[in-house]
C-alpha atoms as a PDB file:
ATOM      1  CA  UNK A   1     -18.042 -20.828  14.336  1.00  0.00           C
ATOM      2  CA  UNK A   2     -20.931 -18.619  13.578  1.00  0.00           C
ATOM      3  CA  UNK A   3     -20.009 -16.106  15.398  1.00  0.00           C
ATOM      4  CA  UNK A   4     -16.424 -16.038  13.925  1.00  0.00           C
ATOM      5  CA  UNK A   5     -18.067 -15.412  10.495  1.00  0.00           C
ATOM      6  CA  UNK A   6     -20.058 -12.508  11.813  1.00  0.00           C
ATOM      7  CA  UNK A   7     -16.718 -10.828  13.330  1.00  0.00           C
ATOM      8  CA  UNK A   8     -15.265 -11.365  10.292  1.00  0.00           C
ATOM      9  CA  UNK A   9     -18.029 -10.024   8.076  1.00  0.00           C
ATOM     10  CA  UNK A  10     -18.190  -7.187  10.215  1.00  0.00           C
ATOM     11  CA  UNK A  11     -14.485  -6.417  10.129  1.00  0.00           C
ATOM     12  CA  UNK A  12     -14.578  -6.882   6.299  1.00  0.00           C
ATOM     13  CA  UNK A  13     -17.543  -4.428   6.553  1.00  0.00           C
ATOM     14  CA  UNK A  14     -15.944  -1.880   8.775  1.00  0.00           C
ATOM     15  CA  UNK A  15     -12.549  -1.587   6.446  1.00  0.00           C
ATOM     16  CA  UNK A  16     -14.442  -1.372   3.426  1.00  0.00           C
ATOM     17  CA  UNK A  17     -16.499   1.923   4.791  1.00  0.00           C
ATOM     18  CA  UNK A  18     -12.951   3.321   6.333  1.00  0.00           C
ATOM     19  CA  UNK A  19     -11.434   2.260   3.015  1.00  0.00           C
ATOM     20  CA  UNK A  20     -14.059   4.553   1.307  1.00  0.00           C
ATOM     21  CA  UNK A  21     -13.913   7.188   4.049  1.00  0.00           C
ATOM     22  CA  UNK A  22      -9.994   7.455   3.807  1.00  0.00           C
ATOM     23  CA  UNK A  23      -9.820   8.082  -0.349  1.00  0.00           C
ATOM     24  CA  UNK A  24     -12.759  10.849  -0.126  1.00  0.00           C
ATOM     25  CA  UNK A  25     -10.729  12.360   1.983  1.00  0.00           C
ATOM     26  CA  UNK A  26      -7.709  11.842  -0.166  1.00  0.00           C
ATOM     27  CA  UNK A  27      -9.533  12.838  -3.178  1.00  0.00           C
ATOM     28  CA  UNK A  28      -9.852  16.014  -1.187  1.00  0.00           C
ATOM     29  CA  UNK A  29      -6.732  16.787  -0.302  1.00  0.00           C
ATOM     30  CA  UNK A  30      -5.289  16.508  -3.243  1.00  0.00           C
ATOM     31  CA  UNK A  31      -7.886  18.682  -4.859  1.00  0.00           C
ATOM     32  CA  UNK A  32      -7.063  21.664  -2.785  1.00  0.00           C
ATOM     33  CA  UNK A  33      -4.699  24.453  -3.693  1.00  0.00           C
ATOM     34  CA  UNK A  34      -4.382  26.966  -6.280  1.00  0.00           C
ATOM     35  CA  UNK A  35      -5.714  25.581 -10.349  1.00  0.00           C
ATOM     36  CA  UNK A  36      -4.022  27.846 -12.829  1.00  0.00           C
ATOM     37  CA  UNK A  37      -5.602  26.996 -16.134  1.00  0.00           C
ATOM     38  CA  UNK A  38      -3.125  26.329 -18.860  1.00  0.00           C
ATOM     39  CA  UNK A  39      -5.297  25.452 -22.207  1.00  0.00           C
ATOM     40  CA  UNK A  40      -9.478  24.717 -22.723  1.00  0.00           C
ATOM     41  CA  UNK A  41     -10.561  23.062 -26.037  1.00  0.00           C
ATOM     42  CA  UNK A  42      -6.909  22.616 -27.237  1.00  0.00           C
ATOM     43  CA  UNK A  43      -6.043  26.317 -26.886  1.00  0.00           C
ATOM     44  CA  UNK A  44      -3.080  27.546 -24.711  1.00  0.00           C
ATOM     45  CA  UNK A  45      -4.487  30.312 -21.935  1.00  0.00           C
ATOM     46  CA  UNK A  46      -3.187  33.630 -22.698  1.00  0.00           C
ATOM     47  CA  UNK A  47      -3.670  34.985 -19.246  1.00  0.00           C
ATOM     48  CA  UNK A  48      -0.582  33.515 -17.531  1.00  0.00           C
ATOM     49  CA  UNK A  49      -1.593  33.106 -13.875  1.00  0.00           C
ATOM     50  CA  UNK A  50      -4.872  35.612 -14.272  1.00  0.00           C
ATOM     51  CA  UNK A  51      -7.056  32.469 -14.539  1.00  0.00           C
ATOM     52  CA  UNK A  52      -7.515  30.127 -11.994  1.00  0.00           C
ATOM     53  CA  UNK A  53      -9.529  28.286  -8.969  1.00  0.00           C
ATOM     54  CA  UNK A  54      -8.433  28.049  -5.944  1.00  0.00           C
ATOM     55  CA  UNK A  55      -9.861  25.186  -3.582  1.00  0.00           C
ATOM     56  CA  UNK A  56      -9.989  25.736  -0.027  1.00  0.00           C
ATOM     57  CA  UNK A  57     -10.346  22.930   2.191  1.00  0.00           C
ATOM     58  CA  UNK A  58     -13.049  23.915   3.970  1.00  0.00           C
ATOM     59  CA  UNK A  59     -15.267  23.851   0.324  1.00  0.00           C
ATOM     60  CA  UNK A  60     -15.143  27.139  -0.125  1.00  0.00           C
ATOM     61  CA  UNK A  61     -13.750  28.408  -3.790  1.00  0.00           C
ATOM     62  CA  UNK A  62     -12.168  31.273  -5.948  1.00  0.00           C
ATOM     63  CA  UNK A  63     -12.655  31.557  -9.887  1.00  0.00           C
ATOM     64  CA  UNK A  64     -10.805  34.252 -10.976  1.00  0.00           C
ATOM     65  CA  UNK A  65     -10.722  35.232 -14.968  1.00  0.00           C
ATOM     66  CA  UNK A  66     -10.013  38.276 -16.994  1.00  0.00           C
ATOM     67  CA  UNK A  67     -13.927  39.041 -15.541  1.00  0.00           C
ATOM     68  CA  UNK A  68     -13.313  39.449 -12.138  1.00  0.00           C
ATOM     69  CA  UNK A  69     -13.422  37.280  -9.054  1.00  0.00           C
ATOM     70  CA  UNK A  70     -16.605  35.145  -8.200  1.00  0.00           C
ATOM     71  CA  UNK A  71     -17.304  32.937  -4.612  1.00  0.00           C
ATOM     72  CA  UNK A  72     -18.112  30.150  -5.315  1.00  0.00           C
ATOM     73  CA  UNK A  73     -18.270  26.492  -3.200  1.00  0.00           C
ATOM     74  CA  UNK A  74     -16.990  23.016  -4.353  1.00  0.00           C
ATOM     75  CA  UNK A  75     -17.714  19.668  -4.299  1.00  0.00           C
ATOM     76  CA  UNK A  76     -16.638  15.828  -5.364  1.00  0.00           C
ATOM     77  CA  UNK A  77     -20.129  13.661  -6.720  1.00  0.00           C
ATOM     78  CA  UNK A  78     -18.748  10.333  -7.533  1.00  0.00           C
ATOM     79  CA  UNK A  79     -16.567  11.147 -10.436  1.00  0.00           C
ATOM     80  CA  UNK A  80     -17.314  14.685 -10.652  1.00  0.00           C
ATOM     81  CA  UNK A  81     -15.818  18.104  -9.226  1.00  0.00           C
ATOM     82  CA  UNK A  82     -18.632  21.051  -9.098  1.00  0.00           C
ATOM     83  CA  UNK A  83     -18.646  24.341  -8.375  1.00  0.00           C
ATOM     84  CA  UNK A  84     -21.628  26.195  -7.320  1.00  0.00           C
ATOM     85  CA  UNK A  85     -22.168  30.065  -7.495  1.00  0.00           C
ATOM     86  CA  UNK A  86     -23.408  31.731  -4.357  1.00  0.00           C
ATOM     87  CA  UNK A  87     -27.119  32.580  -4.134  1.00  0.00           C
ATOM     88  CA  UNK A  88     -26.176  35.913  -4.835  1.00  0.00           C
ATOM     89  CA  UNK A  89     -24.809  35.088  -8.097  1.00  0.00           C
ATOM     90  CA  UNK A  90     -27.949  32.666  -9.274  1.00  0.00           C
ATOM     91  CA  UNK A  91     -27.041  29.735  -7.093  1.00  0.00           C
ATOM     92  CA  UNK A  92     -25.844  27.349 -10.582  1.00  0.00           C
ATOM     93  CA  UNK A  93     -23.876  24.449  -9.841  1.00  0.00           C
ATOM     94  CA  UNK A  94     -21.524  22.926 -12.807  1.00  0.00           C
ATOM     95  CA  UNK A  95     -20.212  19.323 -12.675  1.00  0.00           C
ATOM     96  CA  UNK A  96     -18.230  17.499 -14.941  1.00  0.00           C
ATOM     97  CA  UNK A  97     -15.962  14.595 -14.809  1.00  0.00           C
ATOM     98  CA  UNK A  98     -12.177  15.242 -13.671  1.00  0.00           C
ATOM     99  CA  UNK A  99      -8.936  13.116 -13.597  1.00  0.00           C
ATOM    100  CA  UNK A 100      -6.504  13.989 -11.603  1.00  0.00           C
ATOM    101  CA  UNK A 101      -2.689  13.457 -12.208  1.00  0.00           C
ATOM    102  CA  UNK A 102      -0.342  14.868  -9.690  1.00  0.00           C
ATOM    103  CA  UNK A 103      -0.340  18.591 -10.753  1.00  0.00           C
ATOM    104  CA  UNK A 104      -2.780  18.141 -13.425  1.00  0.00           C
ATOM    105  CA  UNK A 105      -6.168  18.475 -13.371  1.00  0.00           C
ATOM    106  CA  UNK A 106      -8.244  18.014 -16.416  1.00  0.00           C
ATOM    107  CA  UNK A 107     -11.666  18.479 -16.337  1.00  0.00           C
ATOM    108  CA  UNK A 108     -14.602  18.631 -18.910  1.00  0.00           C
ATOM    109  CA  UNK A 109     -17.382  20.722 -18.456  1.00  0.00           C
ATOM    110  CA  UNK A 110     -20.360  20.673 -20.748  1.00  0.00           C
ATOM    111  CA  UNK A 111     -18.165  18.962 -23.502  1.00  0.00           C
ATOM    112  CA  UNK A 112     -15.275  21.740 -23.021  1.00  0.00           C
ATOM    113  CA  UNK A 113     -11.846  19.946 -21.794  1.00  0.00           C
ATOM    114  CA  UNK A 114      -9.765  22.351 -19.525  1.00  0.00           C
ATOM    115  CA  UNK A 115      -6.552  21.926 -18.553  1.00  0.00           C
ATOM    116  CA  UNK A 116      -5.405  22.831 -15.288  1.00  0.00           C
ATOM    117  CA  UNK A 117      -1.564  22.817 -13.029  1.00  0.00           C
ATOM    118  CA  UNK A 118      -0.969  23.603  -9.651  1.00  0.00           C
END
């Protein structure tokens, strides 16, 4: 009998950690592709499709505005997407909390809601 329980635990154990393991990954997937922003702080974008990110799946990231084009990495902490700047650019990493609908991403960044569609 005691040794049923401890299969058991262990199995409960196991799924929750693949559980966790399989929407990270999710998460992920669904984060990647190309982020053209459509309105920050309530205001439509005037650039069209001039400003975006684009989210590669290997981490690696594009921000593109009417500024130029800057490397930059990403990354999911709990319930926040960062990007980081490349050493060469100072290194800074921004997070702020996301939700993700479908083709929407909206995602506040030092108080500043932007509104994003694939």
């Amino acid at each position: 009998m005691k040794n049923t329980i401890k299969i058991f635990v262990a199995i409960l154990f196991a799924s929750f950690i693949l559980a966790s393991c399989n929407s990270s990954e999710k998460a992920k997937t669904s984060m990647t592709g190309k982020w053209i922003l459509k309105s920050a702080m309530g205001i439509e974008s005037q650039d069209g499709d001039n400003t975006y990110m684009l989210l590669n799946d290997d981490n690696t990231a594009i921000e593109k505005n009417k500024f130029g084009e800057s490397k930059r990495t990403w990354s999911i902490k709990g319930d926040s997407l960062c990007l980081k700047a490349t050493e060469e650019d100072g290194g800074i990493e921004s997070c702020g909390s996301y939700k993700l609908d479908g083709d929407k991403l909206v995602w506040n960044l030092m108080d500043v809601e932007m509104i994003y569609e694939k």
